[in-house]
Protein backbone atom coordinates (compact mmCIF):
# COMPACT_ATOMS: atom_id res chain seq x y z
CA UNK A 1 107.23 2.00 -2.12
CA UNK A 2 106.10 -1.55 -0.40
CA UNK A 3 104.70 0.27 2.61
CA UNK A 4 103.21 3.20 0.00
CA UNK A 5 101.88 0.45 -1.95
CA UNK A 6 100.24 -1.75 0.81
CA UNK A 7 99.03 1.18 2.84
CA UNK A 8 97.08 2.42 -0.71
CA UNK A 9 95.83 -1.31 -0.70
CA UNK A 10 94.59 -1.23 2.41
CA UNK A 11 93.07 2.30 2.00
CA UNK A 12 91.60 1.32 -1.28
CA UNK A 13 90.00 -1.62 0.47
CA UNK A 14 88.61 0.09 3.15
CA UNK A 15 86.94 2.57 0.91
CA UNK A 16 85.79 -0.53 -0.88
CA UNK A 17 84.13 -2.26 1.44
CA UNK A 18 82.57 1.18 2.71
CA UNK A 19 81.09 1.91 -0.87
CA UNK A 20 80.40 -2.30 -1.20
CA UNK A 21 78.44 -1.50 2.43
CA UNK A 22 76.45 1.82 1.19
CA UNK A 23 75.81 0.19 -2.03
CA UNK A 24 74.22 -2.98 -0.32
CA UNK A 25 72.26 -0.39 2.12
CA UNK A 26 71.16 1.30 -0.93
CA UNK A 27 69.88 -1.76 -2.33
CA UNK A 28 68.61 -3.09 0.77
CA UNK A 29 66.55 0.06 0.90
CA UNK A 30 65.26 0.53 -2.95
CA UNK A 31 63.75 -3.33 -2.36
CA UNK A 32 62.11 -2.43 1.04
CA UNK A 33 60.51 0.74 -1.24
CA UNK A 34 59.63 -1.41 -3.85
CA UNK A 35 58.12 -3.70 -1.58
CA UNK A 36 56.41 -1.58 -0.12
CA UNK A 37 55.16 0.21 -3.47
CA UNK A 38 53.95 -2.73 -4.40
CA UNK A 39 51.71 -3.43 -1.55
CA UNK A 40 50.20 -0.38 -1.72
CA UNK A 41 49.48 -0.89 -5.43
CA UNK A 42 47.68 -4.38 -4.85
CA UNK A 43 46.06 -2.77 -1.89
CA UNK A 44 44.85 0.34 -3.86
CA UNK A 45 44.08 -2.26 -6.63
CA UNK A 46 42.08 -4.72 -4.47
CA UNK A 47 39.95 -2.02 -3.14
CA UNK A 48 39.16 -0.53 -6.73
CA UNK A 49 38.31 -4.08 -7.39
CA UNK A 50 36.38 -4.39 -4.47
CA UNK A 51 34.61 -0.86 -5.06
CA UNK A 52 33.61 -1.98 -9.04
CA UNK A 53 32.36 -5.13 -7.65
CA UNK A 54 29.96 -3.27 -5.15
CA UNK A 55 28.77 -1.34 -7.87
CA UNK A 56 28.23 -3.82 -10.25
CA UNK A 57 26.49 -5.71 -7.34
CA UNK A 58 24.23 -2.34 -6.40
CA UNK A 59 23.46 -1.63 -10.50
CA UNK A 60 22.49 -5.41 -10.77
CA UNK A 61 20.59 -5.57 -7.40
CA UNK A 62 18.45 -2.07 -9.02
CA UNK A 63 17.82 -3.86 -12.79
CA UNK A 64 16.36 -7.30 -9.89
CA UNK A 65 14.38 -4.85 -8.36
CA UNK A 66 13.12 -2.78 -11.18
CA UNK A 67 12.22 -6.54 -12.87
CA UNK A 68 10.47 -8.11 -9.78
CA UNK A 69 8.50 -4.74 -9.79
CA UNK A 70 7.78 -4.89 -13.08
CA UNK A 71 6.70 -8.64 -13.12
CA UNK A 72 4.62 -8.04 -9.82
CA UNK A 73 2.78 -5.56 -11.42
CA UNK A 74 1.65 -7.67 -14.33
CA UNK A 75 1.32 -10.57 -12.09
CA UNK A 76 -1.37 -8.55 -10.26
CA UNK A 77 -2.82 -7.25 -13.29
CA UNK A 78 -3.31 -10.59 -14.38
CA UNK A 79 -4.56 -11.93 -11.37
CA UNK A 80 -7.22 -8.74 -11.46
CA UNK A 81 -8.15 -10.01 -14.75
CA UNK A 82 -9.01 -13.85 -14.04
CA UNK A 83 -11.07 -11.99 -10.87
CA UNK A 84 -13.28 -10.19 -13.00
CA UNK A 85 -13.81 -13.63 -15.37
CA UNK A 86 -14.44 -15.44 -12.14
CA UNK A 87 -16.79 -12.63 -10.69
CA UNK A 88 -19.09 -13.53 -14.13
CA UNK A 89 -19.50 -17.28 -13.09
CA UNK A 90 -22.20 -19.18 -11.19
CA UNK A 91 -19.44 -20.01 -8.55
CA UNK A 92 -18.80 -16.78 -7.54
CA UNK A 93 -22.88 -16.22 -6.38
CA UNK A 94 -22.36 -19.53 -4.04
CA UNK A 95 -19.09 -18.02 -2.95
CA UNK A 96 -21.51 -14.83 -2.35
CA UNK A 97 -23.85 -16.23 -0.58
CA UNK A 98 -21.65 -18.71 1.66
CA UNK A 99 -19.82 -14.90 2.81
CA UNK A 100 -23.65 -13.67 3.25
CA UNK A 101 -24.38 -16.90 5.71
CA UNK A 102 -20.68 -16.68 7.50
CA UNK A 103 -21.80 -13.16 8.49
CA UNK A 104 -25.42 -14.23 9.71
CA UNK A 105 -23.71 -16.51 11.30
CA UNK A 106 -21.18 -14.10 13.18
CA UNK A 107 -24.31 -11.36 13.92
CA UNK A 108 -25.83 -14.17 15.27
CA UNK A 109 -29.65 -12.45 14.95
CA UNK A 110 -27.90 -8.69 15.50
CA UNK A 111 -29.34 -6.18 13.27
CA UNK A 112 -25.94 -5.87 9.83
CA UNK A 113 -26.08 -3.96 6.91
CA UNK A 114 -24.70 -5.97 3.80
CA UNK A 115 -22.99 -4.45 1.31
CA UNK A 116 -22.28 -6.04 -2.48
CA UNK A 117 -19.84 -4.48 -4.91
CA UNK A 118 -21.55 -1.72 -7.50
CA UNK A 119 -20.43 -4.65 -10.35
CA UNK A 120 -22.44 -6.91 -8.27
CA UNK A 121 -25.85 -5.08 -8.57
CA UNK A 122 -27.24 -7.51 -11.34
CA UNK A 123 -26.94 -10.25 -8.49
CA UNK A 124 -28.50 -8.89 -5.54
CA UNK A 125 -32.37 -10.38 -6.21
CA UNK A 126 -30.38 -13.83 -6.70
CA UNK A 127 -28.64 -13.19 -3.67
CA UNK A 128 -31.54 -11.88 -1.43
CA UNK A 129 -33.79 -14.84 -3.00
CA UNK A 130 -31.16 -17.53 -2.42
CA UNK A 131 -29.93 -16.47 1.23
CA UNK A 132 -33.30 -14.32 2.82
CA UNK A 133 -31.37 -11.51 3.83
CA UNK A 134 -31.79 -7.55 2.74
CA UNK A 135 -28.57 -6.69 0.71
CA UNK A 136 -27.40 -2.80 0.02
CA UNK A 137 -25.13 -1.47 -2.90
CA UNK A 138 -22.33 0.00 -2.37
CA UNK A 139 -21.37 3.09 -3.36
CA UNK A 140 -17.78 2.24 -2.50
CA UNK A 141 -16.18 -0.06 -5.21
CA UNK A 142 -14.10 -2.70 -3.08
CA UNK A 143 -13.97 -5.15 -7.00
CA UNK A 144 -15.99 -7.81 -5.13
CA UNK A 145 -17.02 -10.23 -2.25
CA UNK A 146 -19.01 -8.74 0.70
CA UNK A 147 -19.09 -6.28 3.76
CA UNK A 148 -20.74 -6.48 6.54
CA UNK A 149 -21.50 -4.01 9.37
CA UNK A 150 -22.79 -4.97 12.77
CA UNK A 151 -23.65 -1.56 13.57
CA UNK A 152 -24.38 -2.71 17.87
CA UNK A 153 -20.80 -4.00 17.85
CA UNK A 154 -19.19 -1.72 15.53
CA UNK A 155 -17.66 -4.27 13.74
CA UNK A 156 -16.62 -4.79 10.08
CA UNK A 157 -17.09 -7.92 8.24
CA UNK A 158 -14.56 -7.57 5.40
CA UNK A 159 -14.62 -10.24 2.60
CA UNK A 160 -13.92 -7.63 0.24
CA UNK A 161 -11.32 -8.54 -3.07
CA UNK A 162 -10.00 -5.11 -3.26
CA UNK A 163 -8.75 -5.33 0.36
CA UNK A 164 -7.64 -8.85 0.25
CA UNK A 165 -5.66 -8.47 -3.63
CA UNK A 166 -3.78 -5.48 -1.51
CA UNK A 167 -2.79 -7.08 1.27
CA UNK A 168 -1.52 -9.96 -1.34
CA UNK A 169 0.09 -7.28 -3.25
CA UNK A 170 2.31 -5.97 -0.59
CA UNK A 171 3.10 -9.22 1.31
CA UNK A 172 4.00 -10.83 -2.17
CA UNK A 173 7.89 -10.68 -2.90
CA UNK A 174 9.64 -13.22 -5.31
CA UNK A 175 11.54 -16.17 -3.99
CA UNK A 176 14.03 -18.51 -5.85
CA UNK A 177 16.76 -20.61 -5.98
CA UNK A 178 19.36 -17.52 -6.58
CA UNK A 179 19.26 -16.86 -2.77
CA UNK A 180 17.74 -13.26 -4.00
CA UNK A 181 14.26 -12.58 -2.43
């Protein structure tokens, strides 16, 4: 009965330590899975994080752009405006007729043709009085300023406002202190 007894003891803990080993396997195993779960989870989370912030980003870099547009166009339409008020002043003849003597000056006794703006017509006695030179109207609008062809040297004298306001327009981008420009 002893021998019965101690050889059940000694199968019982056997089978014991066998189930005590699969059990701590099992465990070891379920925490490595978890683990792992886990990691996947804060991965998949980080990148749907990361993915919400790019489009948030994108939606809020659109609403800058749409903005900037917006407030360049006014800017422009604005800056239009004060041209035409400036075109109606006595400052804007002696700008006139210091473009008319920077192109005599260029020519340099070659034979130009010098063109005013259509708007400008009402000026072009005061013009030809004040400077001695033949001026022509265009038929082009160009808002203001002068043109000037040197028709020997097929050259272009451009102190037109239409070309210089576009050239303004599309260099012009907004700067500030949000890094954004």
């Amino acid at each position: 009965m002893l021998e019965a007894r101690m050889q059940a003891n000694s199968i019982t803990g056997q089978h014991r330590k066998a189930l005590e080993n699969i059990n701590e396997q099992h465990r070891a195993e379920a925490i490595r899975q978890s683990e792992t779960r886990i990691k996947a989870e804060i991965t998949g989370s980080k990148q749907q994080l990361s993915m919400a912030a790019s489009k948030a980003q994108l939606e809020l870099k659109r609403e800058l752009g749409k903005t900037q547009k917006r407030l360049k166009k006014q800017l422009f339409e604005e800056v239009h405006e004060r041209l035409q008020e400036y075109m109606k002043q006595e400052e804007y003849k002696k700008l006139l007729i210091s473009y008319i003597e920077k192109a005599a000056k260029f020519a340099d006794g070659e034979t130009m043709t010098l063109y005013i703006n259509p708007t400008d017509e009402d000026k072009k006695d005061y013009l030809e009085e004040h400077t001695g030179m033949s001026l022509t109207v265009s038929k082009e609008d160009f808002t203001g300023g002068l043109r000037a062809v040197i028709h020997e040297r097929n050259i272009l004298i451009d102190y037109a406002f239409k070309g210089a306001a576009e050239r303004e327009y599309d260099r012009f981008t907004f700067k500030g202190g949000t890094g954004i420009g």
